[in-house]
Protein backbone atom coordinates (compact mmCIF):
# COMPACT_ATOMS: atom_id res chain seq x y z
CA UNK A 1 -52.42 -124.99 12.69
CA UNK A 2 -51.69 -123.23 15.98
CA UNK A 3 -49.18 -125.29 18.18
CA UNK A 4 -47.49 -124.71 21.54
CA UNK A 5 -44.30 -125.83 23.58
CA UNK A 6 -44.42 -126.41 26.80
CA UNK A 7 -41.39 -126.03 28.65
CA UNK A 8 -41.16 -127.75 32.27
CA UNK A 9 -38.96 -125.26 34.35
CA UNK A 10 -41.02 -125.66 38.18
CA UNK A 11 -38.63 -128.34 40.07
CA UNK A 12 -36.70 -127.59 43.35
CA UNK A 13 -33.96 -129.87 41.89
CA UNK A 14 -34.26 -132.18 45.11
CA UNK A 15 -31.25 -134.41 44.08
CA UNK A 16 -28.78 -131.64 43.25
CA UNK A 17 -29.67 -129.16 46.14
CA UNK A 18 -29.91 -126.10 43.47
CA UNK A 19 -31.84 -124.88 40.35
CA UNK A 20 -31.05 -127.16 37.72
CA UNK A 21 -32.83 -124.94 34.90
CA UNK A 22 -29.82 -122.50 35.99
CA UNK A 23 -26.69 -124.56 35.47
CA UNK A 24 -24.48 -123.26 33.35
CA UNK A 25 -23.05 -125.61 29.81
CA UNK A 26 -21.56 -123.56 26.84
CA UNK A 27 -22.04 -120.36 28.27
CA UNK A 28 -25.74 -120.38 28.46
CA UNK A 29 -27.81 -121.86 31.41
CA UNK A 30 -29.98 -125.15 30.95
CA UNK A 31 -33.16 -123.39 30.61
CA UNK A 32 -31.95 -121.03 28.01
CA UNK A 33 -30.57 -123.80 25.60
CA UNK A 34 -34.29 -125.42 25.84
CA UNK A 35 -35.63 -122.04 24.94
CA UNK A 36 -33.44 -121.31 22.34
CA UNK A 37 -34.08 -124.65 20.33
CA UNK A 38 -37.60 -124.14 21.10
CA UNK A 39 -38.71 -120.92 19.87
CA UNK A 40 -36.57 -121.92 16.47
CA UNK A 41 -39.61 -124.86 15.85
CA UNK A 42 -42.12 -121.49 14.92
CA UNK A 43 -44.58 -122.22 18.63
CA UNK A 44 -45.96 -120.76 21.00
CA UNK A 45 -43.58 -120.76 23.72
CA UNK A 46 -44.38 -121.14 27.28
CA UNK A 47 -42.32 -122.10 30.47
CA UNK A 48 -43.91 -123.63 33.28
CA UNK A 49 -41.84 -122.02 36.58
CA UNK A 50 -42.28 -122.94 40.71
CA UNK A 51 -39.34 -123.33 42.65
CA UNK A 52 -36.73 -120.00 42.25
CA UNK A 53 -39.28 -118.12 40.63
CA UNK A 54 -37.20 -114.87 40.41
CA UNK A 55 -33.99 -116.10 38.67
CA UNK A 56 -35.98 -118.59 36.29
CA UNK A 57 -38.25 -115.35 35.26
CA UNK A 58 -35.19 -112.72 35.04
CA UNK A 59 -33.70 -115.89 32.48
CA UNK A 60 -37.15 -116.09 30.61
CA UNK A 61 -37.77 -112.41 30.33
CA UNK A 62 -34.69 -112.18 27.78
CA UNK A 63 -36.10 -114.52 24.94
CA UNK A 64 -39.55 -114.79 23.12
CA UNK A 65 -41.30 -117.31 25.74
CA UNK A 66 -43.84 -116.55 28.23
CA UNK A 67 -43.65 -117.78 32.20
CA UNK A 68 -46.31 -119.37 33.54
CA UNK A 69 -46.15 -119.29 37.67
CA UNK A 70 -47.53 -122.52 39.28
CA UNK A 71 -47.92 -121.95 42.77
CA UNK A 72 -48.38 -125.32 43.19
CA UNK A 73 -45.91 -126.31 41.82
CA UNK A 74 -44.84 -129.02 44.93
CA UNK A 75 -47.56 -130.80 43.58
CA UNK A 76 -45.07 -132.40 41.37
CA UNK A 77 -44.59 -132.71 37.61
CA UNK A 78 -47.70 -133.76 36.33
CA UNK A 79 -49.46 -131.04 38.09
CA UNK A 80 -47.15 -128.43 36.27
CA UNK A 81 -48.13 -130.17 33.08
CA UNK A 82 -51.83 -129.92 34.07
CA UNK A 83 -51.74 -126.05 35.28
CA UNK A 84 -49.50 -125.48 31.94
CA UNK A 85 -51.82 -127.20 29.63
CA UNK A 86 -55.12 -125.10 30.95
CA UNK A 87 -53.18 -121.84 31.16
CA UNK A 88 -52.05 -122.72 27.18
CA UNK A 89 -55.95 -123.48 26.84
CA UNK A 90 -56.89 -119.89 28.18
CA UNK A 91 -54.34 -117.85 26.08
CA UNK A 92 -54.54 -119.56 22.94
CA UNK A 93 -58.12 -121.06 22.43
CA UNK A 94 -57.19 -122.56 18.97
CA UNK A 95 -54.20 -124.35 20.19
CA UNK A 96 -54.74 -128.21 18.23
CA UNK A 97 -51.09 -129.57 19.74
CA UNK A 98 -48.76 -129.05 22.74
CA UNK A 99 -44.97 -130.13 22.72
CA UNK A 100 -44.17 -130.83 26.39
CA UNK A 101 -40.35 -130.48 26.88
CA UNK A 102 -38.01 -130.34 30.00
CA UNK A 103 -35.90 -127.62 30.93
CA UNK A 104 -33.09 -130.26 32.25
CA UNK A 105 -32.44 -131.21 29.07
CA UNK A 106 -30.14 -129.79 26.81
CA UNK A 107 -28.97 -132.19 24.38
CA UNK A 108 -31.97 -132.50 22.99
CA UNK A 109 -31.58 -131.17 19.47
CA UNK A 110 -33.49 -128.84 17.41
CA UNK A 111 -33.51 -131.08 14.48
CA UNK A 112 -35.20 -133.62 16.50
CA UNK A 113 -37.62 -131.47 17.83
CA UNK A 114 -38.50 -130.16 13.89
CA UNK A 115 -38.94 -134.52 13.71
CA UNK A 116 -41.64 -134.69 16.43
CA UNK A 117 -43.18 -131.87 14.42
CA UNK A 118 -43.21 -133.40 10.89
CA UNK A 119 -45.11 -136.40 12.10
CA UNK A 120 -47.36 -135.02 15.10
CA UNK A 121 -50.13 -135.27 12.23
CA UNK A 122 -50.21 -138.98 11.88
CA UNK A 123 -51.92 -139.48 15.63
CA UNK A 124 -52.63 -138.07 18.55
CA UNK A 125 -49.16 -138.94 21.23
CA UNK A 126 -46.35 -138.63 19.81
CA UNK A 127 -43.00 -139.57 22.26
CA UNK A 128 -39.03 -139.59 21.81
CA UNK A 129 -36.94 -142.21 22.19
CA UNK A 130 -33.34 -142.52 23.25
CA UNK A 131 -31.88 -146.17 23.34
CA UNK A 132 -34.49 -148.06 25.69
CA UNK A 133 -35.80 -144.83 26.90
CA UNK A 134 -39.19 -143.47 26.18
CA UNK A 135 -41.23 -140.04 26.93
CA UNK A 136 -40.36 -136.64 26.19
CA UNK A 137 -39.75 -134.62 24.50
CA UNK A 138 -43.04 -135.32 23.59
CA UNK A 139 -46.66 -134.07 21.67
CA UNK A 140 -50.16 -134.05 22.19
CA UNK A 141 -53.04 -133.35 20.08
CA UNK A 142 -55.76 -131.63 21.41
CA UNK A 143 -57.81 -134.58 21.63
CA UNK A 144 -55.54 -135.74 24.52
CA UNK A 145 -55.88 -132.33 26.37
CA UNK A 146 -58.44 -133.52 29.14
CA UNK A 147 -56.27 -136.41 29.82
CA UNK A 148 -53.40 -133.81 30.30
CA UNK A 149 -56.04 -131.68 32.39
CA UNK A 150 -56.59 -134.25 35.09
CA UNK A 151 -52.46 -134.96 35.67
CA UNK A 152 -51.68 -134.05 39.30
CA UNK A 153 -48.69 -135.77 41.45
CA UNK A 154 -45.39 -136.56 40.23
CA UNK A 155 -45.57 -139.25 37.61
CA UNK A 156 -46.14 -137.17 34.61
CA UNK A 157 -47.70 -138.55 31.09
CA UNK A 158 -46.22 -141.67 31.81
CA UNK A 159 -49.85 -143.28 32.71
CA UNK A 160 -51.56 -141.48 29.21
CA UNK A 161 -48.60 -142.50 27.28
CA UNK A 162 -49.42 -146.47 28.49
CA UNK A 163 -53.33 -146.04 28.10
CA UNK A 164 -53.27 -144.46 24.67
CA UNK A 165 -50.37 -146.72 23.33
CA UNK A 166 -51.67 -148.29 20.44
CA UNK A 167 -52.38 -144.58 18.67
CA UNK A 168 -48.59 -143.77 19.91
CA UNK A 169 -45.84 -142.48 17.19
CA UNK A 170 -42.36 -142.96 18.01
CA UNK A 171 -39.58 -140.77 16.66
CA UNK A 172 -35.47 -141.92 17.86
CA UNK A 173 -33.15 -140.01 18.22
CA UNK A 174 -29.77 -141.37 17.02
CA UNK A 175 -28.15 -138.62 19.56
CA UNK A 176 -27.37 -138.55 23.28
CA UNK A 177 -29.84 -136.97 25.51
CA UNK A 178 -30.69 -137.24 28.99
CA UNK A 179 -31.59 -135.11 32.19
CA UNK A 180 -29.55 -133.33 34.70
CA UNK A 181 -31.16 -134.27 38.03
CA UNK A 182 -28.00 -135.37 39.86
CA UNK A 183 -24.19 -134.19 40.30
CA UNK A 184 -23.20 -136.82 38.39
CA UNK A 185 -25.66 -135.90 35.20
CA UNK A 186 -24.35 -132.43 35.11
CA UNK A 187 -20.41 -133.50 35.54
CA UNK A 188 -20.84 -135.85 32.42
CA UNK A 189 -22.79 -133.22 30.50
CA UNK A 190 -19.89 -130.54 30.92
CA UNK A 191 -17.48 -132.98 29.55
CA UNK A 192 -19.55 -133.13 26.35
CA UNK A 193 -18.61 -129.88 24.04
């Protein structure tokens, strides 16, 4: 079965005032831990950039995953999923699922990634869940694809996750993970080794 990651890497990082795919935790930035764990799940990688185009690509061009330049990328988060998704569409015709993942989160573990995979079979949305929270990392069979195709704004899957959520599969993570969109975020994430 041919399967693809998306990797969300297009924010301005509005709350902390610089690129938050960039920061820096065990020697390697945010973006680059994503990719890492990603490209060990045997996908397609791709990475979804906007915002500081030129250092995310000079990141991306050192590992196995392909960029993907949204222009449009203002348009917020679900239209980076949308533009991602169709450009996915156009290189890899026979793609049957898509992994969405965000670059702003790097605690998210391999292992738990392989977990979405092992059960992305049993329906078509599978989500992660962390404590109360809900969403990605997250996978979508191909049957979901126009759904992902008509995203635009800043909300995300959030609203297919909610109509489709009696074919929903949920796999928990017993370990920490959580974004770095503020100061705050990225302070308590370099105190975690």
């Amino acid at each position: 079965m041919c399967k693809a990651t998306l990797i969300l890497a297009a924010g301005g990082s509005k709350r902390l005032q610089r690129p938050k795919q960039l920061l820096v935790w065990n020697d390697y930035t945010l973006l680059e831990h994503c990719i890492n764990k990603v490209t060990k799940t045997n996908t397609h990688t791709f990475v979804v950039t906007g915002a500081y185009q030129d250092q995310v690509h000079a990141v991306i061009d050192s590992t196995a995953a392909q960029p993907l330049h949204h222009k449009n990328w203002q348009n917020g988060l679900g239209s980076s999923i949308s533009f991602g998704v169709n450009q996915i569409i156009q290189k890899l015709p026979e793609v049957q699922k898509i992994m969405v993942v965000l670059a702003d989160m790097p605690l998210v573990s391999k292992s738990h990634l392989e977990a979405l995979w092992k059960v992305s079979n049993q329906t078509n949305i599978i989500i992660s869940q962390f404590q109360d929270i809900k969403g990605v990392p997250a996978i979508f069979d191909r049957s979901v694809f126009p759904q992902l195709l008509q995203l635009s704004g800043d909300e995300g899957a959030k609203s297919i996750i909610r109509e489709n959520k009696k074919s929903i599969h949920i796999v928990a993570s017993e370990q920490l993970f959580f974004d770095v969109d503020t100061e705050e975020n990225y302070t308590e994430l370099l105190n975690i080794r």
